[in-house]
Protein backbone atom coordinates (compact mmCIF):
# COMPACT_ATOMS: atom_id res chain seq x y z
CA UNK A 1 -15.23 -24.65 15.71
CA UNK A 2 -16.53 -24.13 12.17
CA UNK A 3 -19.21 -21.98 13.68
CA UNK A 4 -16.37 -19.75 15.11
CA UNK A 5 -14.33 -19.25 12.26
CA UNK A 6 -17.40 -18.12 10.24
CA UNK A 7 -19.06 -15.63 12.95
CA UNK A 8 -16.00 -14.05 13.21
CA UNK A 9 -15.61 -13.12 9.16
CA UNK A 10 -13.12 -16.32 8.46
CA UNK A 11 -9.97 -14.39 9.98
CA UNK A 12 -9.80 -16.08 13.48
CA UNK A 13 -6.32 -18.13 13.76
CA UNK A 14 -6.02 -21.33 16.17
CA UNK A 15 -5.45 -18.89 18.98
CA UNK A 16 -8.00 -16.89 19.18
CA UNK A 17 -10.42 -19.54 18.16
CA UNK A 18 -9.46 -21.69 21.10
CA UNK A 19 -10.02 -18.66 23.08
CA UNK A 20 -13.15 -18.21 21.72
CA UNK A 21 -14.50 -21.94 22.75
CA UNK A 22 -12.72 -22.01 26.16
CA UNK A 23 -15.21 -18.82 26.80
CA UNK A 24 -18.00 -20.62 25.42
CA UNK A 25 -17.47 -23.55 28.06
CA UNK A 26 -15.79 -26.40 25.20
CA UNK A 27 -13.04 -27.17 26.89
CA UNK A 28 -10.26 -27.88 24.05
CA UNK A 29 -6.53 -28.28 24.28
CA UNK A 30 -4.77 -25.54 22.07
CA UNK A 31 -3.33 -28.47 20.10
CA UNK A 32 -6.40 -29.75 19.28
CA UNK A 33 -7.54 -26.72 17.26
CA UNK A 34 -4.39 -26.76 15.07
CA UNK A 35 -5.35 -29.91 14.06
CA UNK A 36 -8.76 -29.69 13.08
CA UNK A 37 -8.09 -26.29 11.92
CA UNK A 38 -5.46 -28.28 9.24
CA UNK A 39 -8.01 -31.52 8.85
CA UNK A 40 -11.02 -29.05 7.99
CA UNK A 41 -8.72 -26.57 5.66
CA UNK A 42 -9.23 -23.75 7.29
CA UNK A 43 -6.44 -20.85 8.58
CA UNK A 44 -6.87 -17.50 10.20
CA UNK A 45 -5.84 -14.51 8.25
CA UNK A 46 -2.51 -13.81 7.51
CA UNK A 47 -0.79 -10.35 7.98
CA UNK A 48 1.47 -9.16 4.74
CA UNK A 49 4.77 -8.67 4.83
CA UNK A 50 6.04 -4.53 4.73
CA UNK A 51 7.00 -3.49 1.84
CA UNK A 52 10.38 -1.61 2.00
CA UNK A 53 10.01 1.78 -0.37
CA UNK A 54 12.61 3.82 1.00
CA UNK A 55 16.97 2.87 1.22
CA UNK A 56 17.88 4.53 4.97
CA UNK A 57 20.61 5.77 5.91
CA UNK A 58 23.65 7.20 3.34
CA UNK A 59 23.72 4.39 0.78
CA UNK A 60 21.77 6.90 -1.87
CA UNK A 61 22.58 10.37 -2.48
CA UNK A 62 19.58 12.44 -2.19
CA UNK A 63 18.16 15.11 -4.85
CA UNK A 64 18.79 18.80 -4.72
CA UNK A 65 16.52 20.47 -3.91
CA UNK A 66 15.25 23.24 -6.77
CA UNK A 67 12.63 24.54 -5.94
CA UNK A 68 13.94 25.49 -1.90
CA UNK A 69 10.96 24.55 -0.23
CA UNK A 70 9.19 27.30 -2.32
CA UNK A 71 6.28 25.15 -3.49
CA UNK A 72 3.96 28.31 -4.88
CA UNK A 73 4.12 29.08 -8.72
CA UNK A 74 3.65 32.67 -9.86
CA UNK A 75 1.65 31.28 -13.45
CA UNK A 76 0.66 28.02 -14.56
CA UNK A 77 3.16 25.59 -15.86
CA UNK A 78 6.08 27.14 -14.09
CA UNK A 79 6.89 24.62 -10.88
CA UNK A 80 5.90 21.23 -11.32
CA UNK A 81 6.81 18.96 -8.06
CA UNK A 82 6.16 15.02 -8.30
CA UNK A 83 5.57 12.42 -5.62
CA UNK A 84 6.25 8.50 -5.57
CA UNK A 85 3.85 6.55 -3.31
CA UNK A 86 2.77 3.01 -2.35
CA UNK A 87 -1.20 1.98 -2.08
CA UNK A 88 -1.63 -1.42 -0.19
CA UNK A 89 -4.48 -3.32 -1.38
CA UNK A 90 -5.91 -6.58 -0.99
CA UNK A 91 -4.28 -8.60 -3.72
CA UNK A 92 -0.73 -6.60 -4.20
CA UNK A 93 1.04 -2.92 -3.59
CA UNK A 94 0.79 -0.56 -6.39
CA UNK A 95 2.71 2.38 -6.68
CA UNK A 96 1.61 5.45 -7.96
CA UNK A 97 3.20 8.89 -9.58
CA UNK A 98 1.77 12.36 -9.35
CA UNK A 99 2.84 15.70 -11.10
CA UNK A 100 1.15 18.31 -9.70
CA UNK A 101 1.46 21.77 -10.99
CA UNK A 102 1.76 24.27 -8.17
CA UNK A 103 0.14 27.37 -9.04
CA UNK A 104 -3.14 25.96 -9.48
CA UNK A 105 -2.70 22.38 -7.40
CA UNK A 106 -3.38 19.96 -9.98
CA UNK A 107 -2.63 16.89 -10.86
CA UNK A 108 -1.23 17.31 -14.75
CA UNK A 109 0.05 13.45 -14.75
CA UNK A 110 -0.08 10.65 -13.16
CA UNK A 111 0.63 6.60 -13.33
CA UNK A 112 0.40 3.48 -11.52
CA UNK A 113 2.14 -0.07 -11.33
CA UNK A 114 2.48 -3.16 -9.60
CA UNK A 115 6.51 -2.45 -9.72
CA UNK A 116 8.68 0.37 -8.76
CA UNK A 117 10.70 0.82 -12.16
CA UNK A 118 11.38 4.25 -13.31
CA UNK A 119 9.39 3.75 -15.90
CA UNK A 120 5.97 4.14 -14.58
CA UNK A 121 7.51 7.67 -12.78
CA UNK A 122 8.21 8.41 -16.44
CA UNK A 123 4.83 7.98 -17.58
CA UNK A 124 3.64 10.51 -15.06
CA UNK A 125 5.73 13.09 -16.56
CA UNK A 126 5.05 12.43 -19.95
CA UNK A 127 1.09 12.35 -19.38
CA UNK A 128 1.80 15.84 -17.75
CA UNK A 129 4.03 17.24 -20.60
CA UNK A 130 1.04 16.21 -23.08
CA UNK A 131 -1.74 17.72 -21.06
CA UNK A 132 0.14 21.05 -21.08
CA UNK A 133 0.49 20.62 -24.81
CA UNK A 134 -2.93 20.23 -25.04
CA UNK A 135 -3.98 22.99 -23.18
């Protein structure tokens, strides 16, 4: 069973490796490989919950819209449109700002964090404000 677990890059579950040694000709009861599976330590990988990044349905009132789905700029600095968005990754979900400047497509700020506080959207806009300072 150990030799199962570890051929198949540790994320087998009881299921699938009592599957696994029914094909190979061990007969095992399903019960049987919950137990050793517990005895030995070992467990199958484990989906993540979904993280929830939107409220449906009327409970928030949504932004105007200012721009009218006009996202091209006529000159530099003159339409700025910003995005929220989650990254999954192995140890947590980070969320990540973007300003992006629309006549030339760039990002102008941007910031990540492991919670969705305004904040971090704040920092975006602020690192974009400086970096058309600076320029």
């Amino acid at each position: 069973m150990q030799h199962v677990y570890s051929t198949n890059y540790r994320v087998y579950g009881a299921r699938k490796i009592w599957r696994e040694l029914n094909r190979q000709g061990q007969m095992v009861a399903r019960c049987t490989v919950e137990r050793l599976m517990r005895e030995l330590g070992i467990a199958g990988a484990v989906r993540g919950k979904r993280v929830i990044t939107t409220i449906p349905g009327g409970q928030a009132e949504r932004a105007a819209d200012l721009v009218h789905r006009d996202f091209v700029a006529g000159a530099p600095n003159c339409r700025w449109v910003a995005d929220v968005t989650d990254l999954r990754t192995w140890a947590d979900v980070v969320y990540v700002a973007f300003v992006v400047d629309t006549f030339s497509r760039r990002t102008v700020g941007w910031s990540a964090a492991t919670v969705k506080e305004t904040v971090f959207v704040l920092d975006a806009l602020e690192m974009a404000i400086w970096q058309r300072d600076r320029d």
